[in-house]
C-alpha atoms as a PDB file:
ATOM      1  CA  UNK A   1    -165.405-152.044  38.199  1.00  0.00           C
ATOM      2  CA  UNK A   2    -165.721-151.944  42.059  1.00  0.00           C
ATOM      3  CA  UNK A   3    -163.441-150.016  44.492  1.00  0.00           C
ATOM      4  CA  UNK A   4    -162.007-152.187  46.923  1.00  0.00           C
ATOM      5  CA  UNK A   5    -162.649-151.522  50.261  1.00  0.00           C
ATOM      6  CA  UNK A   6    -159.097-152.148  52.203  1.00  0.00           C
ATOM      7  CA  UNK A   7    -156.227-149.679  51.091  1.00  0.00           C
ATOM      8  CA  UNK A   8    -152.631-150.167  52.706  1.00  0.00           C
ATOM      9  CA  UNK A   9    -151.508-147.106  54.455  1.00  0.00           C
ATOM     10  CA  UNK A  10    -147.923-148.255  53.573  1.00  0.00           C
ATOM     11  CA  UNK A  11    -146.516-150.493  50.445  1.00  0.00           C
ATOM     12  CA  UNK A  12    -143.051-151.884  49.894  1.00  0.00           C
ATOM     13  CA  UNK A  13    -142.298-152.947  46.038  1.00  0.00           C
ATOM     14  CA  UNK A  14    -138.928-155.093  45.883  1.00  0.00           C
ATOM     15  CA  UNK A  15    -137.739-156.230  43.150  1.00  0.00           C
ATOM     16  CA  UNK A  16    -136.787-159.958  42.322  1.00  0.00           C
ATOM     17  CA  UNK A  17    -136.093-159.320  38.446  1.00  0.00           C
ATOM     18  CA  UNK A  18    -133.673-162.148  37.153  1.00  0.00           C
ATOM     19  CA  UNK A  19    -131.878-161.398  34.266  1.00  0.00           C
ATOM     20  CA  UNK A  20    -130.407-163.527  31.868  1.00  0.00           C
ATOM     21  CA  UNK A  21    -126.728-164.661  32.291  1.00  0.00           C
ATOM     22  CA  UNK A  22    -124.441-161.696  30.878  1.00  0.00           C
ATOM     23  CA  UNK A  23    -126.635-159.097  30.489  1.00  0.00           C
ATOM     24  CA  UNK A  24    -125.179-155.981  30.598  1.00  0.00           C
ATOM     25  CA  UNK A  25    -126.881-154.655  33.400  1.00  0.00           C
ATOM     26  CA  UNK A  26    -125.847-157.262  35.504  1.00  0.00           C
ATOM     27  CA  UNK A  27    -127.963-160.494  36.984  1.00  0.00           C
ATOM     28  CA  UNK A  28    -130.813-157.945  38.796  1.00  0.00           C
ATOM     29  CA  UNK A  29    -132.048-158.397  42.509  1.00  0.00           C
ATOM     30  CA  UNK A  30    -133.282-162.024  41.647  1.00  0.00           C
ATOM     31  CA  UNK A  31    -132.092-163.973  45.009  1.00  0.00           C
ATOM     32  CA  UNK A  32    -131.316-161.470  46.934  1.00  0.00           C
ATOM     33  CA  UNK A  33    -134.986-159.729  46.075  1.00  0.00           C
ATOM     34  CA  UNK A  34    -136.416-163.110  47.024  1.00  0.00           C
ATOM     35  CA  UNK A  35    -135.267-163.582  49.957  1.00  0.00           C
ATOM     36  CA  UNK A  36    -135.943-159.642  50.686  1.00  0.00           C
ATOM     37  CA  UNK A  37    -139.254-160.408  49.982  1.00  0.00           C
ATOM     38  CA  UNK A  38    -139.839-163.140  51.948  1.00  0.00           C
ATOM     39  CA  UNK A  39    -138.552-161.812  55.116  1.00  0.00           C
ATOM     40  CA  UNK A  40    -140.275-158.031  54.547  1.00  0.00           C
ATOM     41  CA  UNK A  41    -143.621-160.731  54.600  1.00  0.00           C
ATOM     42  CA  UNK A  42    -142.682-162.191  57.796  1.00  0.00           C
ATOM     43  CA  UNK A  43    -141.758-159.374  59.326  1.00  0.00           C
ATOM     44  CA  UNK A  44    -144.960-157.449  58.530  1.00  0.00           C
ATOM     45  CA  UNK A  45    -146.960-160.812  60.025  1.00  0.00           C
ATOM     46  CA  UNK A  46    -144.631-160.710  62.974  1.00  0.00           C
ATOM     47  CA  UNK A  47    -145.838-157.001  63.099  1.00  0.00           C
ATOM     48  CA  UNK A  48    -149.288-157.645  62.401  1.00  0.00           C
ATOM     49  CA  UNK A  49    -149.747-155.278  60.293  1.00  0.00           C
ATOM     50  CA  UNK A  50    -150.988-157.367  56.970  1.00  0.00           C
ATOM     51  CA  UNK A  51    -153.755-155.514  56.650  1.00  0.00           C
ATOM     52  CA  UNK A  52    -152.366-152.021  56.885  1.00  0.00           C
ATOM     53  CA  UNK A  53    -148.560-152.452  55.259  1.00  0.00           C
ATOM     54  CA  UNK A  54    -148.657-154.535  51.575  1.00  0.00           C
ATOM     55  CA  UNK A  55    -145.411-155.688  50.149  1.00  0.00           C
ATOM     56  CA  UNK A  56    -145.567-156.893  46.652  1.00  0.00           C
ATOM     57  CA  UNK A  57    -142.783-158.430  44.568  1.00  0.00           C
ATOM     58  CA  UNK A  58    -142.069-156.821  41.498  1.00  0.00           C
ATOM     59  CA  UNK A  59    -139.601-156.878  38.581  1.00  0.00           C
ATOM     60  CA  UNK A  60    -136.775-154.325  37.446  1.00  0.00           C
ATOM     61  CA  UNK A  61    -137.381-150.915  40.014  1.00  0.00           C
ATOM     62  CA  UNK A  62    -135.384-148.901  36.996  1.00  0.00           C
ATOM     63  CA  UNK A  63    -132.123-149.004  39.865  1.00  0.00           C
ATOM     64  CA  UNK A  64    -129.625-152.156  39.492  1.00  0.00           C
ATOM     65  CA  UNK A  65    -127.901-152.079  42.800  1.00  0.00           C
ATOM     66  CA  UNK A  66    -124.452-154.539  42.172  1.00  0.00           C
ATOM     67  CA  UNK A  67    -125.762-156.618  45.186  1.00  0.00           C
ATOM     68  CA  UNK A  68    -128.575-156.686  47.577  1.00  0.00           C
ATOM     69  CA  UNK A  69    -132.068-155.633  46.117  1.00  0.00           C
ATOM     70  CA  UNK A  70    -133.975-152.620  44.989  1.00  0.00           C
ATOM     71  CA  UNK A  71    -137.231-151.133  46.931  1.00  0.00           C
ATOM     72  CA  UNK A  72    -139.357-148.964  46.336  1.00  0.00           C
ATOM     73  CA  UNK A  73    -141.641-147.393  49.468  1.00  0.00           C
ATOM     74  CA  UNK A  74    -144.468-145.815  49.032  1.00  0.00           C
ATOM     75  CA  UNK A  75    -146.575-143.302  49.987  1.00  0.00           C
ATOM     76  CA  UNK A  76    -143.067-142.118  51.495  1.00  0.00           C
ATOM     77  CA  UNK A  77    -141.583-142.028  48.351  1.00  0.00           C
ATOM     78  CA  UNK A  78    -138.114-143.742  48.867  1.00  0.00           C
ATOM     79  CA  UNK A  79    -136.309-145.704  46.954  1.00  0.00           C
ATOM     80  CA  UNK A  80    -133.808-148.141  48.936  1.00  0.00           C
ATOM     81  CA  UNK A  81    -130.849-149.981  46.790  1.00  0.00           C
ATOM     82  CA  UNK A  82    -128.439-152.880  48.171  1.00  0.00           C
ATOM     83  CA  UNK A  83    -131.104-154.031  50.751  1.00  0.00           C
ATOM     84  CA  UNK A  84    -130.366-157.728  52.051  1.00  0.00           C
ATOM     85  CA  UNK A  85    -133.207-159.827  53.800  1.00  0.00           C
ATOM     86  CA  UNK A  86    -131.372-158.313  57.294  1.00  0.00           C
ATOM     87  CA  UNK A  87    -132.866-155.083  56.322  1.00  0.00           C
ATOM     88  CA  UNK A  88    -136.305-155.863  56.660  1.00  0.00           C
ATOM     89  CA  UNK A  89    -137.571-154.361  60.241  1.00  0.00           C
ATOM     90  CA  UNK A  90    -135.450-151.156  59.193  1.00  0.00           C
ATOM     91  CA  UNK A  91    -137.678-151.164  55.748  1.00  0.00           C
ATOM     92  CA  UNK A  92    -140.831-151.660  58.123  1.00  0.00           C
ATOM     93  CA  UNK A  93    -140.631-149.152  60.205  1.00  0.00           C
ATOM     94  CA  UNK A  94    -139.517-146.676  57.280  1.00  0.00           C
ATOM     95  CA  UNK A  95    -142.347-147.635  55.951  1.00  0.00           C
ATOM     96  CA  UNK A  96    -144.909-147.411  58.724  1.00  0.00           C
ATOM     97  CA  UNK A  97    -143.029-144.378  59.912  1.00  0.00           C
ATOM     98  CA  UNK A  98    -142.152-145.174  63.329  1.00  0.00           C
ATOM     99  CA  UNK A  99    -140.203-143.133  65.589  1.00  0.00           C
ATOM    100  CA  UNK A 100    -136.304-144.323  65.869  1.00  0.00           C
END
């Protein structure tokens, strides 16, 4: 085992977990994770801050928001429910911790 030598200062878990038709807990953040995801990614590249600010897609968060997407933001230790692909530069700067 080696240690890897880059470490995010910042990473942004979202989940796109797609549950099966009926389940009780509802459908998950499937699409609306997704396309979270994808727009977080551009965002951060628009930022260019790839190396310093990771998002990785992940499945269930343990919190099944009724629309929008879970995230989880670390090392800031927030968890953000109902987040839509709109929310991404918010989530960015949360993340990096940039002054409002």
């Amino acid at each position: 085992m080696q240690r890897a030598s880059l470490a995010p200062t910042a990473h942004i878990f979202v989940c796109a977990n797609q549950r099966a038709e009926g389940d009780v807990l509802g459908p998950g953040c499937s699409e609306a994770g997704e396309a979270l995801f994808n727009e977080l990614k551009r965002e951060v590249a628009r930022r260019g801050a790839l190396a310093t600010l990771w998002v990785t897609k992940t499945h269930c968060l343990g919190i099944c928001p009724k629309q929008g997407a879970a995230c989880a933001i670390y090392p800031k230790q927030l968890i953000v429910t109902e987040a839509i692909s709109n929310d991404a530069p918010r989530l960015v700067s949360l993340a990096r911790g940039d002054k409002p």
